[in-house]
Protein backbone atom coordinates (compact mmCIF):
# COMPACT_ATOMS: atom_id res chain seq x y z
CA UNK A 1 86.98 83.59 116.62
CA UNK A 2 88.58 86.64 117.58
CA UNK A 3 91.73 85.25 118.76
CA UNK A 4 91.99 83.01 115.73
CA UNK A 5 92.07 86.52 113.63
CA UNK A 6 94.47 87.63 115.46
CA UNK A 7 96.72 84.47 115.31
CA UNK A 8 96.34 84.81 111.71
CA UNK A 9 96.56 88.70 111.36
CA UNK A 10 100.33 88.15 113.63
CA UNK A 11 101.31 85.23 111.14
CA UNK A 12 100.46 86.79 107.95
CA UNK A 13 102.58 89.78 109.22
CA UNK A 14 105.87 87.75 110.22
CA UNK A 15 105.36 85.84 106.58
CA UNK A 16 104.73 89.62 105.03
CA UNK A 17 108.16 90.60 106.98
CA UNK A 18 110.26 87.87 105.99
CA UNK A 19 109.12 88.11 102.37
CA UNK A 20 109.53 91.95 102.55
CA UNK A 21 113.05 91.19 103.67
CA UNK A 22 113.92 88.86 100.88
CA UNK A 23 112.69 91.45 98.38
CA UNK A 24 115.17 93.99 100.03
CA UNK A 25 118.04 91.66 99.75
CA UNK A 26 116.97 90.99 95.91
CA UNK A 27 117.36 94.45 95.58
CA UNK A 28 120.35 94.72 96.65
CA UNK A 29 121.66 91.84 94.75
CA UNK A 30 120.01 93.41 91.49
CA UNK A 31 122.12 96.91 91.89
CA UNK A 32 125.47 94.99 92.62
CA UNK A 33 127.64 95.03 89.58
CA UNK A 34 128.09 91.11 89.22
CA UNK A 35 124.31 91.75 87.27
CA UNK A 36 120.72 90.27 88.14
CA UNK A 37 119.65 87.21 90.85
CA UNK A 38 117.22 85.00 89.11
CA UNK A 39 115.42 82.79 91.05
CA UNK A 40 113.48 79.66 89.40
CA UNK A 41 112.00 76.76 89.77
CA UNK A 42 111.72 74.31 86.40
CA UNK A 43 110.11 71.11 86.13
CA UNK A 44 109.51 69.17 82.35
CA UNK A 45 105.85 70.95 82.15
CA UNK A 46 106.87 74.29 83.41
CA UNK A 47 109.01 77.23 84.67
CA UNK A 48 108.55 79.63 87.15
CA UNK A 49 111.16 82.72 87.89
CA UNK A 50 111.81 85.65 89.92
CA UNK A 51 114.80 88.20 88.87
CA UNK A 52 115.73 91.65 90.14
CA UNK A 53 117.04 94.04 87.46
CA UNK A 54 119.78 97.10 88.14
CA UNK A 55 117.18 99.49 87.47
CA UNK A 56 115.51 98.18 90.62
CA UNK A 57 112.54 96.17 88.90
CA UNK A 58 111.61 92.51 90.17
CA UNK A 59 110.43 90.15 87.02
CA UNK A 60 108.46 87.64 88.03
CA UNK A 61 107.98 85.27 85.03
CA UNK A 62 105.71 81.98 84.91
CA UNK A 63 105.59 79.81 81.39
CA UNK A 64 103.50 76.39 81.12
CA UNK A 65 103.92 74.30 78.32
CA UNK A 66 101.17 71.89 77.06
CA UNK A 67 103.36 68.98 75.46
CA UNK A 68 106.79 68.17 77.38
CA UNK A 69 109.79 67.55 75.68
CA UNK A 70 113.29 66.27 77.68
CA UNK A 71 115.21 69.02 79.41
CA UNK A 72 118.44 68.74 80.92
CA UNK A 73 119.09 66.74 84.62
CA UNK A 74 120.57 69.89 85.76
CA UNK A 75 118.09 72.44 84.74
CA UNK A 76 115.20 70.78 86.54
CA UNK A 77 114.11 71.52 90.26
CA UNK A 78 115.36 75.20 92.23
CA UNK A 79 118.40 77.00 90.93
CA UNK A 80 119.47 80.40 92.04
CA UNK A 81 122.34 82.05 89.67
CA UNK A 82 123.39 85.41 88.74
CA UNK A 83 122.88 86.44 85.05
CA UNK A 84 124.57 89.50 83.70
CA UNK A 85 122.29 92.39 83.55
CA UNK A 86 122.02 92.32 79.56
CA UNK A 87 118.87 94.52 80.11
CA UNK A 88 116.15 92.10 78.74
CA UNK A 89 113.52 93.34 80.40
CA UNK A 90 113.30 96.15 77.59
CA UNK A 91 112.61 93.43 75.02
CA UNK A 92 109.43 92.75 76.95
CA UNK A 93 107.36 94.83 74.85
CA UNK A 94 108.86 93.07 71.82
CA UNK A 95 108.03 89.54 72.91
CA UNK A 96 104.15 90.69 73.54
CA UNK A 97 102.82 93.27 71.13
CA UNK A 98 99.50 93.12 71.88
CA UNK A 99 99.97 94.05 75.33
CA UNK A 100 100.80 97.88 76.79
CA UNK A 101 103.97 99.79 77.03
CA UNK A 102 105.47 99.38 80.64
CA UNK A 103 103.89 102.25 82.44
CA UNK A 104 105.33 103.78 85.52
CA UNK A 105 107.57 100.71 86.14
CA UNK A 106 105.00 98.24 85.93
CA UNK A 107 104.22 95.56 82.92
CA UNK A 108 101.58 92.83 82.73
CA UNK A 109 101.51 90.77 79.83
CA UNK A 110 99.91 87.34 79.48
CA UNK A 111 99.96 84.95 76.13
CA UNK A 112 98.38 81.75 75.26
CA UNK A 113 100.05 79.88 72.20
CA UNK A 114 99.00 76.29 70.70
CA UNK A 115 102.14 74.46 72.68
CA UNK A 116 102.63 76.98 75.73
CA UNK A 117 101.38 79.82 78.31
CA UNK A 118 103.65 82.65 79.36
CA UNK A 119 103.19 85.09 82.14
CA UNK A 120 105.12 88.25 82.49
CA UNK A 121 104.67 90.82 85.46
CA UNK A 122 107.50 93.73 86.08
CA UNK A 123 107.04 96.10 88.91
CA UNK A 124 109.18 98.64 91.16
CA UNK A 125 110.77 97.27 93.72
CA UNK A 126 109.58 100.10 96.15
CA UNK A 127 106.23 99.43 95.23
CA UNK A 128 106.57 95.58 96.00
CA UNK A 129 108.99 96.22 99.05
CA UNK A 130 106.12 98.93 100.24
CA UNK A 131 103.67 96.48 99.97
CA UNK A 132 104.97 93.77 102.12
CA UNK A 133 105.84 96.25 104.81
CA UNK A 134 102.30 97.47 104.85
CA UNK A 135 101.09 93.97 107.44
CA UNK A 136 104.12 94.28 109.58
CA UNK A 137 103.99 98.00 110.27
CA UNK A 138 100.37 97.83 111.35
CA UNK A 139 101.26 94.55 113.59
CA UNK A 140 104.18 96.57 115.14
CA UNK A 141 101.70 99.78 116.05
CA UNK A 142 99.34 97.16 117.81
CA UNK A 143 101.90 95.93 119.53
CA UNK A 144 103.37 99.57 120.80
CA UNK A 145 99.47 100.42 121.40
CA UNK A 146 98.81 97.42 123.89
CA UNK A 147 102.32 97.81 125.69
CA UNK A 148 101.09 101.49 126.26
CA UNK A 149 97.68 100.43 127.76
CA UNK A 150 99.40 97.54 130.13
CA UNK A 151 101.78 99.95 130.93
CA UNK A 152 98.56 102.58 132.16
CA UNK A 153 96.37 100.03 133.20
CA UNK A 154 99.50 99.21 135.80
CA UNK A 155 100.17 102.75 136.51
CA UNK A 156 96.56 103.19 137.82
CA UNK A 157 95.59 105.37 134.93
CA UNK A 158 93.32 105.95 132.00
CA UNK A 159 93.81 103.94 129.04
CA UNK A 160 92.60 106.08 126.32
CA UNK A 161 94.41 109.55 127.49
CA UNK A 162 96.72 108.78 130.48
CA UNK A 163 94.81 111.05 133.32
CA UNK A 164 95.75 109.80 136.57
CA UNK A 165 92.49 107.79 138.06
CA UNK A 166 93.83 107.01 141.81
CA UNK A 167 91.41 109.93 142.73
CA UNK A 168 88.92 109.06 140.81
CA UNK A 169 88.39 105.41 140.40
CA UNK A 170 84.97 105.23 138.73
CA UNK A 171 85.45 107.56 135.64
CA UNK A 172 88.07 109.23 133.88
CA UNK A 173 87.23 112.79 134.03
CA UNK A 174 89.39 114.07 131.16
CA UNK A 175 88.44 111.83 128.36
CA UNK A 176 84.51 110.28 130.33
CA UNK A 177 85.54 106.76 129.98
CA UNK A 178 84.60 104.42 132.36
CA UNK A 179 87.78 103.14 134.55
CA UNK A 180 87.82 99.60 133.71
CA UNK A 181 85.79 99.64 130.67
CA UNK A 182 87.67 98.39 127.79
CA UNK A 183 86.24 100.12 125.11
CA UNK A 184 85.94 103.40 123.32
CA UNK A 185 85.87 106.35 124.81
CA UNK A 186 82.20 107.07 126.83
CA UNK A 187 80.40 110.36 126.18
């Protein structure tokens, strides 16, 4: 069971990374001057998006539509293009007046018609790039924390503190924990 934790703890961090990473370059794409990435998938029943802004926001829009009606060969499936930055993202508030005022960066709105859904969510991109970093950063001190204790464990000294144990084989006597014991510190 354990192992299988850790398996997934390691793959949810190099998906966290690789997503983290993608944010970053969106990003960057959303300060350059050619204007915002948008990101989308459409199909005849529904559309879902992710843009970055220049005020370094990402969008992430998802609309559903109840009754279909023909779109374009060309607009259905994955597209990636580059929109100029007409700042639309301040018309949010405009769309959905029963929701709140953008606060801090961050917008949530949500509205159910007769013919349609639509899904609106704005945030910071540190806050989102912050996020993702979170799983990879505490996979890459795990990793620096068991190279450490090999590299003592080879050494012929304590795991927990580092005290040389050639003299003293049985227990550490800085830290009280038991040579080959693997866990916490004994008191």
């Amino acid at each position: 069971m354990r192992r299988a934790a850790l398996i997934g703890f390691h793959l949810a961090a190099g998906v966290s990374l690789v997503l983290c990473l993608a944010v970053i370059g969106l990003w960057g794409w959303g300060r350059s001057p050619t204007g915002r990435l948008v990101v989308q998938r459409v199909t005849p029943w529904s559309m879902y998006g992710v843009s970055a802004s220049r005020r370094g926001e990402l969008h992430l829009e998802g609309w559903r539509q109840y009754t279909t009606y023909p779109l374009p060969d060309d607009m259905l499936g994955w597209s990636c293009k580059t929109l100029p930055d007409d700042d639309h993202l301040a018309l949010l508030p405009k769309f959905f007046p029963e929701s709140r005022p953008p606060v801090a960066g961050f917008f949530v709105a949500h509205e159910k018609r007769e013919s349609d859904e639509i899904t609106q969510v704005l945030m910071p991109m540190w806050f989102v790039v912050s996020l993702l970093a979170l799983l990879p950063l505490a996979a890459g001190v795990r990793l620096v924390r068991r190279r450490r204790r090999a590299k003592r464990l080879a050494a012929g000294h304590c795991i927990a503190c580092g005290y040389d144990l050639r003299a003293s084989p049985e227990r550490c006597p800085e830290c009280g924990r038991a040579a080959g014991a693997p866990g916490r510190v004994a008191r």
